[in-house]
Structure formats: structure tokens, C-alpha cells
PDB file of N, CA and C in Angstrom:
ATOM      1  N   UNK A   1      71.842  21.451   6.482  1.00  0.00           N
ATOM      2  CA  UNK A   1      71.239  22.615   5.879  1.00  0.00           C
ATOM      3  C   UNK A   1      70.429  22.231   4.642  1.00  0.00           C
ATOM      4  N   UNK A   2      71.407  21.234   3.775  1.00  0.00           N
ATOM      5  CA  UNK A   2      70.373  20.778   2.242  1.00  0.00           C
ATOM      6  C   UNK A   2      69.093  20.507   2.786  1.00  0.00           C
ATOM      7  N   UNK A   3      68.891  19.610   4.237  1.00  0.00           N
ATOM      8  CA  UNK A   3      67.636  18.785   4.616  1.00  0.00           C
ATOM      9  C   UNK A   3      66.623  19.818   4.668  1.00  0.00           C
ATOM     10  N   UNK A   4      67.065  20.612   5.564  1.00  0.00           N
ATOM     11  CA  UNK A   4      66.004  22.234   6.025  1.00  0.00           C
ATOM     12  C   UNK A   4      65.603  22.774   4.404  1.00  0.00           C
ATOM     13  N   UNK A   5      66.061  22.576   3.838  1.00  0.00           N
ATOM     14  CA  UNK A   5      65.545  23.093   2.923  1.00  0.00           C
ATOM     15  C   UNK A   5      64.806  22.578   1.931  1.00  0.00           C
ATOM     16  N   UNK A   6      64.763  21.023   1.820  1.00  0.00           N
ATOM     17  CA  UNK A   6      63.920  20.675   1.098  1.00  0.00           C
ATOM     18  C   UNK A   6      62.742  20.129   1.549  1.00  0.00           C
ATOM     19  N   UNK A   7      62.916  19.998   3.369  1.00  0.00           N
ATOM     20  CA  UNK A   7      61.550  20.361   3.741  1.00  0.00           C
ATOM     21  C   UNK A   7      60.651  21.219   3.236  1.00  0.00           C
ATOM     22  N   UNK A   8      61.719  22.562   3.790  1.00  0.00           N
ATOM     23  CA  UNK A   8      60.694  23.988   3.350  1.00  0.00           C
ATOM     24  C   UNK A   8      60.031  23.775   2.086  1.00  0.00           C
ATOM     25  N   UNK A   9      60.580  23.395   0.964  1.00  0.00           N
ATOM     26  CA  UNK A   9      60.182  23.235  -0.417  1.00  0.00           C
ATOM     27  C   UNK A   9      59.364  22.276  -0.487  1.00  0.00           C
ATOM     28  N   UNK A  10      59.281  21.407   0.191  1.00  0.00           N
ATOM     29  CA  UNK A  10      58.114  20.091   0.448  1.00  0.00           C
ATOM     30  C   UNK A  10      56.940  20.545   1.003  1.00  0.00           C
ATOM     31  N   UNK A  11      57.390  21.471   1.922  1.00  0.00           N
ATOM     32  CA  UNK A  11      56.198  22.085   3.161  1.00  0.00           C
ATOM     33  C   UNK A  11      55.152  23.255   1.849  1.00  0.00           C
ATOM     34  N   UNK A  12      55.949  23.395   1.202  1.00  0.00           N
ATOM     35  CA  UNK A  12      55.328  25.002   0.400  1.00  0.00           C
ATOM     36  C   UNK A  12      54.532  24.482  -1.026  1.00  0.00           C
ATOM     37  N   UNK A  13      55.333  23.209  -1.155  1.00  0.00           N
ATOM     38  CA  UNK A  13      54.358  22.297  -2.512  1.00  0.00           C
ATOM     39  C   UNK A  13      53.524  21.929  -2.242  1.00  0.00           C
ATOM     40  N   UNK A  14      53.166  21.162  -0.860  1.00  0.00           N
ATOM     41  CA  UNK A  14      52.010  21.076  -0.496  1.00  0.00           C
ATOM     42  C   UNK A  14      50.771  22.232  -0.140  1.00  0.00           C
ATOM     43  N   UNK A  15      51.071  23.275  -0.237  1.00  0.00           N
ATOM     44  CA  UNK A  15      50.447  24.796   0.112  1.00  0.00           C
ATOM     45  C   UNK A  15      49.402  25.210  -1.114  1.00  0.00           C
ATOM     46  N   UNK A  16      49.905  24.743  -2.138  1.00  0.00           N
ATOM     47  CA  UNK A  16      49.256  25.555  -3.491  1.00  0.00           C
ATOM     48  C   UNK A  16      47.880  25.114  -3.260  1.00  0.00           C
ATOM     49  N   UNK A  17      47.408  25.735  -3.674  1.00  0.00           N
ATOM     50  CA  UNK A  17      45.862  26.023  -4.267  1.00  0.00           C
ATOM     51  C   UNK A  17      45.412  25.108  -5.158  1.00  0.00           C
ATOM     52  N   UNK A  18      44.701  23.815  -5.321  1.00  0.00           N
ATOM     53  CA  UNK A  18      44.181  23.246  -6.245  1.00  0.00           C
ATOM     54  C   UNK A  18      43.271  24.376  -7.159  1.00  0.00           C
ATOM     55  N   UNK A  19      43.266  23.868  -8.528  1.00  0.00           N
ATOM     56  CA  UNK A  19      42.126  24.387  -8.944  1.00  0.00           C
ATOM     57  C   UNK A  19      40.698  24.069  -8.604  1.00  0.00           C
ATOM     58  N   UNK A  20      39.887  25.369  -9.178  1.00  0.00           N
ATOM     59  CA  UNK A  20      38.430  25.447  -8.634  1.00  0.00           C
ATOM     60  C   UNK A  20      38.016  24.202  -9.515  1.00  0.00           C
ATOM     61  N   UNK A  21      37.227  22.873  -8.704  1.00  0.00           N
ATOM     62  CA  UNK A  21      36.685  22.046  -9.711  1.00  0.00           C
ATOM     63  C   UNK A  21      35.634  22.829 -10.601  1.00  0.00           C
ATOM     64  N   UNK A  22      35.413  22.103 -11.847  1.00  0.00           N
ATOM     65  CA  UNK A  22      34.096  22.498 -12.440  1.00  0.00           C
ATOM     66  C   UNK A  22      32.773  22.140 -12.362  1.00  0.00           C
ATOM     67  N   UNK A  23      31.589  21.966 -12.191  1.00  0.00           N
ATOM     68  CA  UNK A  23      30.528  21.251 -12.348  1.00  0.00           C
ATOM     69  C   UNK A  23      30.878  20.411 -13.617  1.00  0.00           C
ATOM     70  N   UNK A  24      29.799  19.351 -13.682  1.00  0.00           N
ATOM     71  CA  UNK A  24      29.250  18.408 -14.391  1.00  0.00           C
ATOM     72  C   UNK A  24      28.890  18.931 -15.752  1.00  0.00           C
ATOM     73  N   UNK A  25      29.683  18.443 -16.722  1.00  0.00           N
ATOM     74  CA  UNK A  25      28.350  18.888 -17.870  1.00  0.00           C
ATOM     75  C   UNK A  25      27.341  18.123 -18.379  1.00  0.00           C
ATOM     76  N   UNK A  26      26.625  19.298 -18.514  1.00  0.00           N
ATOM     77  CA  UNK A  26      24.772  19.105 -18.414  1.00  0.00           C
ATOM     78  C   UNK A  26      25.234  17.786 -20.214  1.00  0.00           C
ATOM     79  N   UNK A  27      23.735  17.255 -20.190  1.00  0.00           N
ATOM     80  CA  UNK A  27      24.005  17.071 -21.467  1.00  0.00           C
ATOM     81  C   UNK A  27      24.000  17.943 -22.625  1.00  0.00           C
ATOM     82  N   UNK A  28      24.523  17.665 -23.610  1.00  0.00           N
ATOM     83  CA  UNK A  28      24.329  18.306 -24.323  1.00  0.00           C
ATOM     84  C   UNK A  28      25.846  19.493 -24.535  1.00  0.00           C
ATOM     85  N   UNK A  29      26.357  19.571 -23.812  1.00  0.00           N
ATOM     86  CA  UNK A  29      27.361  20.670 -23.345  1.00  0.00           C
ATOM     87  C   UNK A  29      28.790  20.198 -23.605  1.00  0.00           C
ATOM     88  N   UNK A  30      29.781  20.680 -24.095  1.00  0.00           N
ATOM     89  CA  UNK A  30      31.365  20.603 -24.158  1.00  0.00           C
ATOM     90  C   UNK A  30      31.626  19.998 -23.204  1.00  0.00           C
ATOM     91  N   UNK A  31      32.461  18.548 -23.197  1.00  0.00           N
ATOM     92  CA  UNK A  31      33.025  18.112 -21.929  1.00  0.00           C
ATOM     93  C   UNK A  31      33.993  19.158 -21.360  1.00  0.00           C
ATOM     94  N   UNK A  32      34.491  19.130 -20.399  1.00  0.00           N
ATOM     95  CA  UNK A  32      35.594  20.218 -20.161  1.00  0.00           C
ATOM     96  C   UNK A  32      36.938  19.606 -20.633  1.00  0.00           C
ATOM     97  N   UNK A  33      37.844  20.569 -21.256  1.00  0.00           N
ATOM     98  CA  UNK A  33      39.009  20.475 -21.571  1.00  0.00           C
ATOM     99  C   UNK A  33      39.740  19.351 -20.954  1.00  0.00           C
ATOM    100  N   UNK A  34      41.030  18.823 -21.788  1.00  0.00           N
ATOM    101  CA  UNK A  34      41.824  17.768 -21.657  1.00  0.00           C
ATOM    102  C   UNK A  34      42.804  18.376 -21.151  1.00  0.00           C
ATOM    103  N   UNK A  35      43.656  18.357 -19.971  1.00  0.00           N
ATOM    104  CA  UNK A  35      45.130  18.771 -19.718  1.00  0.00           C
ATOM    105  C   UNK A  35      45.775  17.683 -19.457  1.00  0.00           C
ATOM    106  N   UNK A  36      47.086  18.237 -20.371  1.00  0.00           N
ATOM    107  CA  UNK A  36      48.225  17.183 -21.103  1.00  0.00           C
ATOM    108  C   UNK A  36      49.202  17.349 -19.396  1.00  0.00           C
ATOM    109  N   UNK A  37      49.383  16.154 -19.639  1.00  0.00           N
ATOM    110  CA  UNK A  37      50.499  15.843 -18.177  1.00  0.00           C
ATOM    111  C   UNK A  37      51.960  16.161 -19.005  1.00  0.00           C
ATOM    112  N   UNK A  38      52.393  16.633 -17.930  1.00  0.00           N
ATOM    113  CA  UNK A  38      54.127  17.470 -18.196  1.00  0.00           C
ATOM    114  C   UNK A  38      54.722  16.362 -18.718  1.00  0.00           C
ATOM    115  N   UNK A  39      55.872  16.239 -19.549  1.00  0.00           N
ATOM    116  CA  UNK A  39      56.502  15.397 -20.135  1.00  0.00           C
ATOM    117  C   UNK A  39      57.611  15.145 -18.748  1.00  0.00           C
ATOM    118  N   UNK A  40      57.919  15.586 -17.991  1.00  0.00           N
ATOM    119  CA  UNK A  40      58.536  15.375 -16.794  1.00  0.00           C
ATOM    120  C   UNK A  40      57.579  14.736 -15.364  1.00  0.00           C
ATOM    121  N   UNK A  41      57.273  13.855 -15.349  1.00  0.00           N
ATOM    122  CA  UNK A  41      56.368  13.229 -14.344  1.00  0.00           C
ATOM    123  C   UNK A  41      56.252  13.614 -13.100  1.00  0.00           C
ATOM    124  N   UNK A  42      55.423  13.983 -12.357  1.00  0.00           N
ATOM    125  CA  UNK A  42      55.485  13.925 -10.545  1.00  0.00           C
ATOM    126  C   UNK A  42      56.449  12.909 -10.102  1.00  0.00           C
ATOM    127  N   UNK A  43      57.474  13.109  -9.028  1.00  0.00           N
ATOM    128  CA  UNK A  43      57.669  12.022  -8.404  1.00  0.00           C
ATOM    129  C   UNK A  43      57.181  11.488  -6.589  1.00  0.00           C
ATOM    130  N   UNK A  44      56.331  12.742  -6.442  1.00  0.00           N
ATOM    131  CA  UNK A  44      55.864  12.683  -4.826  1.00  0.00           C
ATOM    132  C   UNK A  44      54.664  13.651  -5.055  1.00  0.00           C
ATOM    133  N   UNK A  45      53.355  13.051  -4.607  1.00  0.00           N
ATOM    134  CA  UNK A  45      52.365  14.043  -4.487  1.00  0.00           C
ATOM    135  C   UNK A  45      51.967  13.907  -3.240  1.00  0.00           C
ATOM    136  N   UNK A  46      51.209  15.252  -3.417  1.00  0.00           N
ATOM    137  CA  UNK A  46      50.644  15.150  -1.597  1.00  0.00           C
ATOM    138  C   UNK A  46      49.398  14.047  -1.693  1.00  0.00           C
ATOM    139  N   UNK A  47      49.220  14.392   0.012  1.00  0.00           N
ATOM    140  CA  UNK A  47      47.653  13.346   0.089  1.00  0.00           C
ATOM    141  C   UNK A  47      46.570  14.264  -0.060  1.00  0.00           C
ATOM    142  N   UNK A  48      46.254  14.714  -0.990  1.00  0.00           N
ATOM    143  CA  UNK A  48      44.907  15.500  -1.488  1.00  0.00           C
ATOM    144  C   UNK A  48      43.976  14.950  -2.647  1.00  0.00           C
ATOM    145  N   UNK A  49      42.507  14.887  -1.521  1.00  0.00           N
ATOM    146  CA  UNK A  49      41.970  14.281  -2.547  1.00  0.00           C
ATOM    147  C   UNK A  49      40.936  15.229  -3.689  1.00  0.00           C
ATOM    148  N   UNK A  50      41.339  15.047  -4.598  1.00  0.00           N
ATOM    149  CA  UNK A  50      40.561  16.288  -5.379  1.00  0.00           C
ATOM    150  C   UNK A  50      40.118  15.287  -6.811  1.00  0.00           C
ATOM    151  N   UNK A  51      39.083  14.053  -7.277  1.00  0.00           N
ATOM    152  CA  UNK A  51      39.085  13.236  -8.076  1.00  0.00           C
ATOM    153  C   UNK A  51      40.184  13.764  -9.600  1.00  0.00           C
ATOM    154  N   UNK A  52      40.416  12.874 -10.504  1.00  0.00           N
ATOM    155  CA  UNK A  52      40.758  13.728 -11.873  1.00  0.00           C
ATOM    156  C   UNK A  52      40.601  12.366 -12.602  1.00  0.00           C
ATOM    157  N   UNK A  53      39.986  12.269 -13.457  1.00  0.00           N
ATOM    158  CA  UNK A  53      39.636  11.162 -14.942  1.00  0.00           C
ATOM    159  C   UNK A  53      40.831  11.144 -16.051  1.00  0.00           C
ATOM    160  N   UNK A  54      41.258  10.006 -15.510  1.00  0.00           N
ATOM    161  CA  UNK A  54      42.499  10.116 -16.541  1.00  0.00           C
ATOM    162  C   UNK A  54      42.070   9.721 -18.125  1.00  0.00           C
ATOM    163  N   UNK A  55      43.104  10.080 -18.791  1.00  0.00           N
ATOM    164  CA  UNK A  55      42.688   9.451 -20.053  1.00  0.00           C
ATOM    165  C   UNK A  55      43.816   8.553 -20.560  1.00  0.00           C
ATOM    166  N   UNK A  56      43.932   7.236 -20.476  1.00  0.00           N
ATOM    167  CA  UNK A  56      45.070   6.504 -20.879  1.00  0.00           C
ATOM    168  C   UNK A  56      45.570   6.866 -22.203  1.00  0.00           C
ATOM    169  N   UNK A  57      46.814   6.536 -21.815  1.00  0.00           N
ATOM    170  CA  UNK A  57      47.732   6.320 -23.570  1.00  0.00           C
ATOM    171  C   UNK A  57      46.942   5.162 -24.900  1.00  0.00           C
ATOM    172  N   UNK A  58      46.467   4.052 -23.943  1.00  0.00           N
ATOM    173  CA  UNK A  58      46.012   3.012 -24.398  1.00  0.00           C
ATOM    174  C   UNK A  58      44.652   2.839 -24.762  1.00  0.00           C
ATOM    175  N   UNK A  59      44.410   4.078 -24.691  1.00  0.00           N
ATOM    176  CA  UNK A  59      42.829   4.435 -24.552  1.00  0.00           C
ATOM    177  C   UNK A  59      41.504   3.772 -23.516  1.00  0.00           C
ATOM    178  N   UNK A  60      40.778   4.777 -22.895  1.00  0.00           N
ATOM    179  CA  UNK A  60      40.093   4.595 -21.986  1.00  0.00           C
ATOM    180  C   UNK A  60      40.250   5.705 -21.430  1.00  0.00           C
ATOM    181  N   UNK A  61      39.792   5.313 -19.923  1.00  0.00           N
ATOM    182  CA  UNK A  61      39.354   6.285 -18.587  1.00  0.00           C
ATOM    183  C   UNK A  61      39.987   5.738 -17.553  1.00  0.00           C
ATOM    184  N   UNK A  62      40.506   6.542 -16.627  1.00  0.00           N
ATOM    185  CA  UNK A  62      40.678   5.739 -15.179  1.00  0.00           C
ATOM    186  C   UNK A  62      40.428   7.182 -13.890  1.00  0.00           C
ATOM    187  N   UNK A  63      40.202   7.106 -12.833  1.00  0.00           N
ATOM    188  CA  UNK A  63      39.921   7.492 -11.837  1.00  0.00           C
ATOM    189  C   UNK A  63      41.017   7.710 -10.895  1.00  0.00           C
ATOM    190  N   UNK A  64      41.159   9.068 -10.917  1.00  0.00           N
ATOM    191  CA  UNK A  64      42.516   8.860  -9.771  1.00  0.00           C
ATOM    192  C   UNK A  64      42.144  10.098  -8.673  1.00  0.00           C
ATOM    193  N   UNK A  65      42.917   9.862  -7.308  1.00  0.00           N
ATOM    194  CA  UNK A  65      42.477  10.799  -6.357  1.00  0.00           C
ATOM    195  C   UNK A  65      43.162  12.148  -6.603  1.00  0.00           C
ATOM    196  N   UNK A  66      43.756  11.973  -7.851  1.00  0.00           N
ATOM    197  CA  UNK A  66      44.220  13.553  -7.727  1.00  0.00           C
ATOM    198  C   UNK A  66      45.347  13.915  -9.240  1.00  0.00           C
ATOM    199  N   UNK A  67      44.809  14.676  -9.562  1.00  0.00           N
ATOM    200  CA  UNK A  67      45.589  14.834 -10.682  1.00  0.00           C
ATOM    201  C   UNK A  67      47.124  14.675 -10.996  1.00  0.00           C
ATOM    202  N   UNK A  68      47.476  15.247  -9.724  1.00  0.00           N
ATOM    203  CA  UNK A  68      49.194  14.251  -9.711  1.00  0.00           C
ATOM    204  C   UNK A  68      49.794  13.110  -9.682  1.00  0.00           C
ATOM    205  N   UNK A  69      48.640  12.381  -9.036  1.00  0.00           N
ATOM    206  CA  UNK A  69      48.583  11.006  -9.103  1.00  0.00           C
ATOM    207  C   UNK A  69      48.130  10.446 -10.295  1.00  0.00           C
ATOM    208  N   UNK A  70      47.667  10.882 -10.673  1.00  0.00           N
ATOM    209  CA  UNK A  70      47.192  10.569 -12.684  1.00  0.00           C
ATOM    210  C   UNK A  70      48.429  11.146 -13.284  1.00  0.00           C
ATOM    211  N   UNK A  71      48.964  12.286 -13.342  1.00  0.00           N
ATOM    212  CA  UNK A  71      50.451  12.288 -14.279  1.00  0.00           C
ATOM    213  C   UNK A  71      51.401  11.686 -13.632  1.00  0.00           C
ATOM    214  N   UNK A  72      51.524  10.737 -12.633  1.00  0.00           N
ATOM    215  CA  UNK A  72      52.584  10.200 -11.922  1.00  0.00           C
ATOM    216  C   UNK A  72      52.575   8.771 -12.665  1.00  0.00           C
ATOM    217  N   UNK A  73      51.630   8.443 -13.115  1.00  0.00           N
ATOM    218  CA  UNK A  73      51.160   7.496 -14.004  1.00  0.00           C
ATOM    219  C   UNK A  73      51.851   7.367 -15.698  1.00  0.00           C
ATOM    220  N   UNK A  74      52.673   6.926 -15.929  1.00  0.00           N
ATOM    221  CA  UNK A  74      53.404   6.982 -17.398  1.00  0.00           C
ATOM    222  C   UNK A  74      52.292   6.600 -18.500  1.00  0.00           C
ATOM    223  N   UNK A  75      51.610   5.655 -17.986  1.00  0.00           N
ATOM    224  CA  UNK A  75      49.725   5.295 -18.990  1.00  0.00           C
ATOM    225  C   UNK A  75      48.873   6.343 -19.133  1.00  0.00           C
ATOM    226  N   UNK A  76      49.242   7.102 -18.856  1.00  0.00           N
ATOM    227  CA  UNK A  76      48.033   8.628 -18.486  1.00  0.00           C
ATOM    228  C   UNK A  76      48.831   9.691 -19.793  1.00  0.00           C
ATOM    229  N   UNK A  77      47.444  10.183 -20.280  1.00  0.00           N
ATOM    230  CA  UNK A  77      48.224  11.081 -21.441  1.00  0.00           C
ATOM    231  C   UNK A  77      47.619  12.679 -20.771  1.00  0.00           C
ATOM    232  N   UNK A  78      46.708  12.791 -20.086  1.00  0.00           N
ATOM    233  CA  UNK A  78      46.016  13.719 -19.427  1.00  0.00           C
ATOM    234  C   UNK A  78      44.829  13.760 -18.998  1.00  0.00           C
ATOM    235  N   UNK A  79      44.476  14.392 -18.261  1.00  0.00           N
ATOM    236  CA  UNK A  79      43.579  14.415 -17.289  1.00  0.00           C
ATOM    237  C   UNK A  79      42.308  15.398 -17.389  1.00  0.00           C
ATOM    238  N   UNK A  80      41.201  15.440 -16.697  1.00  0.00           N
ATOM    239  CA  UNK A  80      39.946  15.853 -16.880  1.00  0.00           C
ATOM    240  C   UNK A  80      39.625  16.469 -15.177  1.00  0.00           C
ATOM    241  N   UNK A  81      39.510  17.524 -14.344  1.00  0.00           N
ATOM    242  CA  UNK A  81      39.694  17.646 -13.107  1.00  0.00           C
ATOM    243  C   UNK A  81      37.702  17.099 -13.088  1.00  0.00           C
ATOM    244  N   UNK A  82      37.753  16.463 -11.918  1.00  0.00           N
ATOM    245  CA  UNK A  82      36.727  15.795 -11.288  1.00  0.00           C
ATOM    246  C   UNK A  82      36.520  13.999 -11.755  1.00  0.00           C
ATOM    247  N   UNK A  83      35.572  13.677 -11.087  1.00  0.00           N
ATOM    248  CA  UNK A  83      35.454  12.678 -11.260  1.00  0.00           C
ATOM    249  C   UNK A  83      34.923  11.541 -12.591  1.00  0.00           C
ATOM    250  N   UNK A  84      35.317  10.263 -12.917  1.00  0.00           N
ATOM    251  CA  UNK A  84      34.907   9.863 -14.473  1.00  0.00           C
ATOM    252  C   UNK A  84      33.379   9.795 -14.447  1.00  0.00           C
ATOM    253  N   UNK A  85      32.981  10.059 -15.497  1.00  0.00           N
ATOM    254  CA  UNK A  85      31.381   9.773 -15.645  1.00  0.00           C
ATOM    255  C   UNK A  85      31.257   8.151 -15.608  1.00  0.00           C
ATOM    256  N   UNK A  86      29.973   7.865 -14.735  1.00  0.00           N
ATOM    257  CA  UNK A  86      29.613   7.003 -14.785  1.00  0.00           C
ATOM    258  C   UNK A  86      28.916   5.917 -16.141  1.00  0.00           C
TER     259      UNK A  86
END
């Protein structure tokens, strides 16, 4: 019975709704906001690829396929949804 159920709960985490990416900002324009990764880490993300620009602890940038996969990351202080500027 525990198993059936943490399928279901596996089956339904994978369900949510990513957020709407944002466009690019133009130059000149506010980068978009920093979101701080939970002090409690992911320990399983789905396979969705949705880019997110991490921002290391150590400072820098890194590229990950998905924002959970960037807070699953203990080097990651938060994330930027889309991809790093070139």
C-alpha cells in the first residue's frame, strides 16, 4: 500500500505546471529576478527540460536543464528561469 502511494505522489509531482518562461531582456532592461533555492534540496526531479542559469555559491553562472536540477545542486544559490546569456 506505502508503494501505491508514493507512486501516486511521484505521478502528481511530475504533473505541475512549470512556470511561464520569460523573454530575453532587451538591453538596457532589469535582468529578471533571482530565485533563492529552498534550503531543503530536490532529491528526484523529473525529465523536463525547461533551461534555468544558475548562479553559484562560488560565484559565476552555470546552465542547467531545469531548475530542479540547479537547486539539486548544493553550489547553486539560485536560479534565473531560461537560458545563461551568452
Amino acid at each position: 500500500m506505502r508503494i501505491a502511494w508514493f507512486i501516486v505522489l511521484l505521478a502528481l509531482a511530475g504533473c505541475s505546471t512549470p512556470p511561464a518562461s520569460q523573454p530575453a531582456p532587451e538591453s538596457g532592461a532589469a535582468p529578471t529576478p533571482l530565485i533563492a533555492c529552498p534550503e531543503t534540496r530536490p532529491e528526484l526531479c523529473t525529465m523536463q527540460y525547461a533551461p534555468a542559469c544558475a548562479e553559484l555559491v562560488a560565484g559565476g553562472q552555470r546552465e542547467y536543464a531545469s531548475s530542479c536540477n540547479a537547486c539539486a545542486d548544493v553550489a547553486v544559490a539560485g536560479y534565473r528561469e531560461g537560458p545563461c546569456p551568452k
